[in-house]
PDB file of N, CA and C in Angstrom:
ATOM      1  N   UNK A   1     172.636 134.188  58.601  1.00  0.00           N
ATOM      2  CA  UNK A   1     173.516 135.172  59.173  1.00  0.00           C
ATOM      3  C   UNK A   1     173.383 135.118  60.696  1.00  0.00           C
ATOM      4  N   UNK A   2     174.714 135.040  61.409  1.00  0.00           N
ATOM      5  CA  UNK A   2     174.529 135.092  62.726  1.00  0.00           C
ATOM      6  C   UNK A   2     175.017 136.609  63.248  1.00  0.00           C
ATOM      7  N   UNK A   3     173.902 136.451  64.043  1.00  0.00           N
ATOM      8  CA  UNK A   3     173.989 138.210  64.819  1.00  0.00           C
ATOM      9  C   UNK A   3     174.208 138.422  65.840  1.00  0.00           C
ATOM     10  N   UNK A   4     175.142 138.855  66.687  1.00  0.00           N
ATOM     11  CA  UNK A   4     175.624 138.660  68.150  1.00  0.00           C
ATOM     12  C   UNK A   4     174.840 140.032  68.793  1.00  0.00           C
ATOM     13  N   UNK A   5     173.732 139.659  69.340  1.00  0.00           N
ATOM     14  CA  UNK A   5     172.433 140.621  69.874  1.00  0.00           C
ATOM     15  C   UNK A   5     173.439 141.125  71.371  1.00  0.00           C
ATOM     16  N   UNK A   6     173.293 142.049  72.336  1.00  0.00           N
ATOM     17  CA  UNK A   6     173.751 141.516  73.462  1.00  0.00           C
ATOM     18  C   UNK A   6     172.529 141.990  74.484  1.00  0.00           C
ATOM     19  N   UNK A   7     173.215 141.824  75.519  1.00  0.00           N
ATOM     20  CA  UNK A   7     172.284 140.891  76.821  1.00  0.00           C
ATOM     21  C   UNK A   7     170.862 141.629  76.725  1.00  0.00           C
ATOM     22  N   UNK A   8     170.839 142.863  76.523  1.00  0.00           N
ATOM     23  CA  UNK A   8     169.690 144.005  76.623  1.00  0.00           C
ATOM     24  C   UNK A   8     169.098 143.668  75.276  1.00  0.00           C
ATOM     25  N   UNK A   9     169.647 143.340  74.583  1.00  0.00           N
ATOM     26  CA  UNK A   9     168.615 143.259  73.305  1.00  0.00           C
ATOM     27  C   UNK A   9     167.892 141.318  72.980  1.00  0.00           C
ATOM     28  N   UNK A  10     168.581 141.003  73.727  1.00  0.00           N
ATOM     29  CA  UNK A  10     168.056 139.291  73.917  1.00  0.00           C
ATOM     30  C   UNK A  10     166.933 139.554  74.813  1.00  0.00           C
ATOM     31  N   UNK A  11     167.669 140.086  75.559  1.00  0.00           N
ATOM     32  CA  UNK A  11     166.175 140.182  76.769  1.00  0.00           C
ATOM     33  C   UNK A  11     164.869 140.591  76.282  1.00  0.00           C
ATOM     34  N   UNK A  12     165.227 141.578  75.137  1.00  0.00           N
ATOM     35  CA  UNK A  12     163.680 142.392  74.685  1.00  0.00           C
ATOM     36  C   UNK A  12     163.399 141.390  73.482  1.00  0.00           C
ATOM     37  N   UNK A  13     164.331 140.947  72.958  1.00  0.00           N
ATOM     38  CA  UNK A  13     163.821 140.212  71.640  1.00  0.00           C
ATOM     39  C   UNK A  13     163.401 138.811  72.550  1.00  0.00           C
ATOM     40  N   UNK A  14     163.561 138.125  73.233  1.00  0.00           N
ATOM     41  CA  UNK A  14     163.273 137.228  74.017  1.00  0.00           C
ATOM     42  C   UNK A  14     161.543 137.871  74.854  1.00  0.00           C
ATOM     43  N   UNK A  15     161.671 138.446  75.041  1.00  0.00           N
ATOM     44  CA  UNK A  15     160.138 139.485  75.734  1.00  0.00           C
ATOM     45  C   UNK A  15     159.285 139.312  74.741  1.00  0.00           C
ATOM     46  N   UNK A  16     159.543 139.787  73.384  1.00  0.00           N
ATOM     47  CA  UNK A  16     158.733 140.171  72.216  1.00  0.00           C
ATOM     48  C   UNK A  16     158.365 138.498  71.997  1.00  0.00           C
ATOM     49  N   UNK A  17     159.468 137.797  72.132  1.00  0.00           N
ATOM     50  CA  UNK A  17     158.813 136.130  71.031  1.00  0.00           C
ATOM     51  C   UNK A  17     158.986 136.020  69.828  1.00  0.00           C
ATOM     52  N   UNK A  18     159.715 134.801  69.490  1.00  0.00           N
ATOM     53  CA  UNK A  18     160.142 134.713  68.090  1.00  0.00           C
ATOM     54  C   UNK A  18     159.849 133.370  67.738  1.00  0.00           C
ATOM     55  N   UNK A  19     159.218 132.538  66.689  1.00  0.00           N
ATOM     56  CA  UNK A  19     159.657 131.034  66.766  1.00  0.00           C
ATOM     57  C   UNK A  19     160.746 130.354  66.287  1.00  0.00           C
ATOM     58  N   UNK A  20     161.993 131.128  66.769  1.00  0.00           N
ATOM     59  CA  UNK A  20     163.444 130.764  66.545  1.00  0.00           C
ATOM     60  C   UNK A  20     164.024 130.873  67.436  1.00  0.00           C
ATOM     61  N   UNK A  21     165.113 130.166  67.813  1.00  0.00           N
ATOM     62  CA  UNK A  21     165.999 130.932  68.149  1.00  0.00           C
ATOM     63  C   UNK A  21     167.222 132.251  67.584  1.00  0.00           C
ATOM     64  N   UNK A  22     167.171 132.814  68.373  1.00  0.00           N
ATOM     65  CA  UNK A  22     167.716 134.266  68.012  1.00  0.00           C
ATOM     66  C   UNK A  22     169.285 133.885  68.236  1.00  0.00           C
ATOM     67  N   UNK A  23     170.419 132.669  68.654  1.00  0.00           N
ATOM     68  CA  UNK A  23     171.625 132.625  68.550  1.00  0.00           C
ATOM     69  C   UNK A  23     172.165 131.753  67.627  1.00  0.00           C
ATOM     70  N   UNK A  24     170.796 131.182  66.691  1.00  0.00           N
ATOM     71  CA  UNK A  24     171.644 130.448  65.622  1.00  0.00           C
ATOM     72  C   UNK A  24     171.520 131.295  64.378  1.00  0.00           C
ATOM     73  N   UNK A  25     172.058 130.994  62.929  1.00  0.00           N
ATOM     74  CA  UNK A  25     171.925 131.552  62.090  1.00  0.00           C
ATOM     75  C   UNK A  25     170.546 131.808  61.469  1.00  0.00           C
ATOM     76  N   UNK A  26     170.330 133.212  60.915  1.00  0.00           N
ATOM     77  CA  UNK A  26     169.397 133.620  60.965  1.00  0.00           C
ATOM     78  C   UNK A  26     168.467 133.858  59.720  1.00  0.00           C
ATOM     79  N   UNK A  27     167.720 133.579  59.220  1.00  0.00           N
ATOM     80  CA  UNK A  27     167.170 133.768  57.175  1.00  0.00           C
ATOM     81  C   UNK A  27     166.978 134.528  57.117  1.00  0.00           C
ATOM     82  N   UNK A  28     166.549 134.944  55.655  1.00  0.00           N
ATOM     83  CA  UNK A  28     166.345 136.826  55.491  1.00  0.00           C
ATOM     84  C   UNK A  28     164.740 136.646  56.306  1.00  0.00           C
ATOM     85  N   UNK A  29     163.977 135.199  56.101  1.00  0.00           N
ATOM     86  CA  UNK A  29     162.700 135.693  56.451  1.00  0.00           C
ATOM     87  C   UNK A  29     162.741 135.894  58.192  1.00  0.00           C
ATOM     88  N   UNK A  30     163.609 135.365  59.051  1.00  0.00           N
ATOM     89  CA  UNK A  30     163.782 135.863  60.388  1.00  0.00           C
ATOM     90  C   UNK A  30     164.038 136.937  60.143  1.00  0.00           C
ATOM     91  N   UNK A  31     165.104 137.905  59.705  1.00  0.00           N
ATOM     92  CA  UNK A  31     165.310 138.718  59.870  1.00  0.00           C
ATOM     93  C   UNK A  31     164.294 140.035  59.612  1.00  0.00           C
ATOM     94  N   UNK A  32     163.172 139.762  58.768  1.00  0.00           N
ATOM     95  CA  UNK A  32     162.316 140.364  58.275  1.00  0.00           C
ATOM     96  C   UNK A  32     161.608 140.346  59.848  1.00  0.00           C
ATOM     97  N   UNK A  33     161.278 139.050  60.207  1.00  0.00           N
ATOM     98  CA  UNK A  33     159.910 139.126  61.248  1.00  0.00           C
ATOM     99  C   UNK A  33     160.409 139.834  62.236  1.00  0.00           C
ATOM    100  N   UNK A  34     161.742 139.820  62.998  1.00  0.00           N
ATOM    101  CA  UNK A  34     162.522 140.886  63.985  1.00  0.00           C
ATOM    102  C   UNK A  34     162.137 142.130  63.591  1.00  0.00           C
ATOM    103  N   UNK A  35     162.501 142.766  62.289  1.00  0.00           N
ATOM    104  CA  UNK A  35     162.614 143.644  61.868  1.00  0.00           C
ATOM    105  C   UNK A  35     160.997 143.911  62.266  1.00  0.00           C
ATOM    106  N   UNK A  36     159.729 143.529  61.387  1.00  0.00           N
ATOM    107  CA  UNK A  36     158.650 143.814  61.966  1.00  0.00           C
ATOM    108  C   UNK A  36     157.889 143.640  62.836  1.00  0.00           C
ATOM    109  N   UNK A  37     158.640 142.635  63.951  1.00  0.00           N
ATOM    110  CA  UNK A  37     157.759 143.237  64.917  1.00  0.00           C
ATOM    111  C   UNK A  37     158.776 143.831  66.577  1.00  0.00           C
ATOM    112  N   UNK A  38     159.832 144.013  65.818  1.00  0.00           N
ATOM    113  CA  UNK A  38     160.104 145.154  66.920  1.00  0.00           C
ATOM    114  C   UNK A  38     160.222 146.967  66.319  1.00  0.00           C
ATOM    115  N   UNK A  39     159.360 146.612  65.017  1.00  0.00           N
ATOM    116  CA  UNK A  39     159.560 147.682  64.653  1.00  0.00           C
ATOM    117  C   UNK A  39     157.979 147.967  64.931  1.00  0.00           C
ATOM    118  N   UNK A  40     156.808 147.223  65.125  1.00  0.00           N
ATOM    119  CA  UNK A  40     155.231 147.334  65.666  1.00  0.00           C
ATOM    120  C   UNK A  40     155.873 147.595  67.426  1.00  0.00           C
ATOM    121  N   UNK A  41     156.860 146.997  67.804  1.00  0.00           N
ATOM    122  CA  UNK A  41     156.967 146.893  69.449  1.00  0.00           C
ATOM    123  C   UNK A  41     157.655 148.837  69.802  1.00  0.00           C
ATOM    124  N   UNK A  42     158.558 148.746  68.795  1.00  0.00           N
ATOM    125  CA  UNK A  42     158.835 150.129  69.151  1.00  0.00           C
ATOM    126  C   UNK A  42     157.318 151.572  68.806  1.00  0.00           C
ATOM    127  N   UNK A  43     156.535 150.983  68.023  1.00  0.00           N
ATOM    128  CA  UNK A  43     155.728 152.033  68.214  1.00  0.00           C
ATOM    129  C   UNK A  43     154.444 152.153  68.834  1.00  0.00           C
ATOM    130  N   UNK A  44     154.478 150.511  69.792  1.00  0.00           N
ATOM    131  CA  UNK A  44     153.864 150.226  70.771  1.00  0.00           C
ATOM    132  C   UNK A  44     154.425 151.241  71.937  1.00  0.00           C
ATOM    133  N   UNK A  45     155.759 151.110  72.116  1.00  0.00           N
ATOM    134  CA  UNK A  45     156.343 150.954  73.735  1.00  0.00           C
ATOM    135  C   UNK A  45     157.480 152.051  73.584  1.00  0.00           C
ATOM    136  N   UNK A  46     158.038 152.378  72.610  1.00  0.00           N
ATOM    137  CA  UNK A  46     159.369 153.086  72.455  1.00  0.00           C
ATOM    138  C   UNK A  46     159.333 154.607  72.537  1.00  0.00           C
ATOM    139  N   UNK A  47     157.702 155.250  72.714  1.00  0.00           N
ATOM    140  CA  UNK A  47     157.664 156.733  72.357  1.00  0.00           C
ATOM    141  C   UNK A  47     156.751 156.645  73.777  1.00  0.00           C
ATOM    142  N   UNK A  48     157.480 157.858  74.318  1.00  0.00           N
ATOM    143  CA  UNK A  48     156.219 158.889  75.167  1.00  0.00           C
ATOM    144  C   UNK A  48     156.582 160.135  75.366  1.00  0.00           C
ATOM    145  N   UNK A  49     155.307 161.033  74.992  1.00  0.00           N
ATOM    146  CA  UNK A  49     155.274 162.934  74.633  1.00  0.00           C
ATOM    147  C   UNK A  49     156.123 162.650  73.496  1.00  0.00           C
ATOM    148  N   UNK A  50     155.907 162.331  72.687  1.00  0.00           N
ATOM    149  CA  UNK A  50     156.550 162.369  71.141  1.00  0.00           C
ATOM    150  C   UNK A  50     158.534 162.209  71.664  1.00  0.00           C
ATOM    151  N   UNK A  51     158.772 161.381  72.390  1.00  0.00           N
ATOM    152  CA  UNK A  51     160.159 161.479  72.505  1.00  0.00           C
ATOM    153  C   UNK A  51     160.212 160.032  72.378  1.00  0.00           C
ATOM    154  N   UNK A  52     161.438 159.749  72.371  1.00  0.00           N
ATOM    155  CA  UNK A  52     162.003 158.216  72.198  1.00  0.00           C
ATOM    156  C   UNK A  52     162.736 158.086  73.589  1.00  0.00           C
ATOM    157  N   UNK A  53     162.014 156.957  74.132  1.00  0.00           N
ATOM    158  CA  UNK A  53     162.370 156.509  75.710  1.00  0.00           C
ATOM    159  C   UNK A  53     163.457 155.422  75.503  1.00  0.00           C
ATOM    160  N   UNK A  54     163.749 154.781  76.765  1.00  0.00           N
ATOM    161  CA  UNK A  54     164.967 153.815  76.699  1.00  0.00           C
ATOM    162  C   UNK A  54     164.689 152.299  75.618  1.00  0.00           C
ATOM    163  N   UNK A  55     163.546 151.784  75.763  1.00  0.00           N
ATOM    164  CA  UNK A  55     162.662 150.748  75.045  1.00  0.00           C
ATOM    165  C   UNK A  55     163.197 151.411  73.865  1.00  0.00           C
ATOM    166  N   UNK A  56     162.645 152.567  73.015  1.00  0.00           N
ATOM    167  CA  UNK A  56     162.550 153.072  71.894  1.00  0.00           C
ATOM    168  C   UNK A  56     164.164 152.921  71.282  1.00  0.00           C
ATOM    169  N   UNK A  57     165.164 153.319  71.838  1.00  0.00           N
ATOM    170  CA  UNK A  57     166.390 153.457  71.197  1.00  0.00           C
ATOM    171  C   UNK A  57     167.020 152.056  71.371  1.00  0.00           C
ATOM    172  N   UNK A  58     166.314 150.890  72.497  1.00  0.00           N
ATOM    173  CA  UNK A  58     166.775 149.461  72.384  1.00  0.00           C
ATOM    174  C   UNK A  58     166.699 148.860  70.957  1.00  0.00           C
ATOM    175  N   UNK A  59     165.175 148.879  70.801  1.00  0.00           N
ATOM    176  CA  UNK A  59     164.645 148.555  69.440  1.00  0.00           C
ATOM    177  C   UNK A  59     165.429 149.294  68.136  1.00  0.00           C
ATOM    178  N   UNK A  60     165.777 150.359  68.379  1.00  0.00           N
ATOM    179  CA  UNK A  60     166.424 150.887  67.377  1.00  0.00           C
ATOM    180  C   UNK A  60     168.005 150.610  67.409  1.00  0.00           C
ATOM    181  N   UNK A  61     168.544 150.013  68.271  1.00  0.00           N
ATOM    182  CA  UNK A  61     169.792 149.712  68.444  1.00  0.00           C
ATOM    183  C   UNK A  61     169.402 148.097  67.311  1.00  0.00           C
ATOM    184  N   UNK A  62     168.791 147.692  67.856  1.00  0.00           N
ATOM    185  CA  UNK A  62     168.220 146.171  67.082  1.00  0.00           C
ATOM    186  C   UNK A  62     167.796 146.310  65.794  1.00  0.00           C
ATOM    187  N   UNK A  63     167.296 146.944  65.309  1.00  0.00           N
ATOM    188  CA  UNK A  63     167.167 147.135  64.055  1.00  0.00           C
ATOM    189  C   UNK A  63     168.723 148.112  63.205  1.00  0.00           C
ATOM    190  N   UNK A  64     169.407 148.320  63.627  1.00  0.00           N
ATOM    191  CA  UNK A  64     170.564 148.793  63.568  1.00  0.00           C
ATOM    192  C   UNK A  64     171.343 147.522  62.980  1.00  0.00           C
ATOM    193  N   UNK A  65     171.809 146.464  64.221  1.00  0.00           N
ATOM    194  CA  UNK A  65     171.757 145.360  64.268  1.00  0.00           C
ATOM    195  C   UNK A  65     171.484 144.457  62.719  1.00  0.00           C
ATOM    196  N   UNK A  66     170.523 144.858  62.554  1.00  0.00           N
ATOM    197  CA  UNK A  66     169.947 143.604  61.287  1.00  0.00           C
ATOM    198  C   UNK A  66     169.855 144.483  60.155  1.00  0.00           C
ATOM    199  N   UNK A  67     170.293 145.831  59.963  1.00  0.00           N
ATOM    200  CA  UNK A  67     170.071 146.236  58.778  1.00  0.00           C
ATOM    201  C   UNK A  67     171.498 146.471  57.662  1.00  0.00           C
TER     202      UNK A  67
END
């Protein structure tokens, strides 16, 4: 499955590291490893004082994305 990420979410999925590329078609097992580890990155980086910062709703735009 190909997923047209855009520029803000390449950038972070490009930040995070993948051993794929993220503009060709994608397997369920890519899609799984995105899924977990920007879903470990958002609860690294995405919360502060229990709120959801700009990081936080990227990642959740991205998992939006692939679900």
């Amino acid at each position: 499955m190909k997923i047209d990420f855009d520029n803000k979410q390449m950038d972070l999925l490009n930040k995070i590291g993948f051993p794929f590329s993220l503009s060709e078609d994608l397997s369920d097992d890519d899609i799984l490893l995105i899924d977990e580890k920007v879903s470990e990155y958002f609860q690294l980086n995405g919360i502060d004082n229990d709120r959801v910062n700009d990081i936080g709703f990227l990642c959740e735009s991205i998992i939006d994305c692939i679900s």
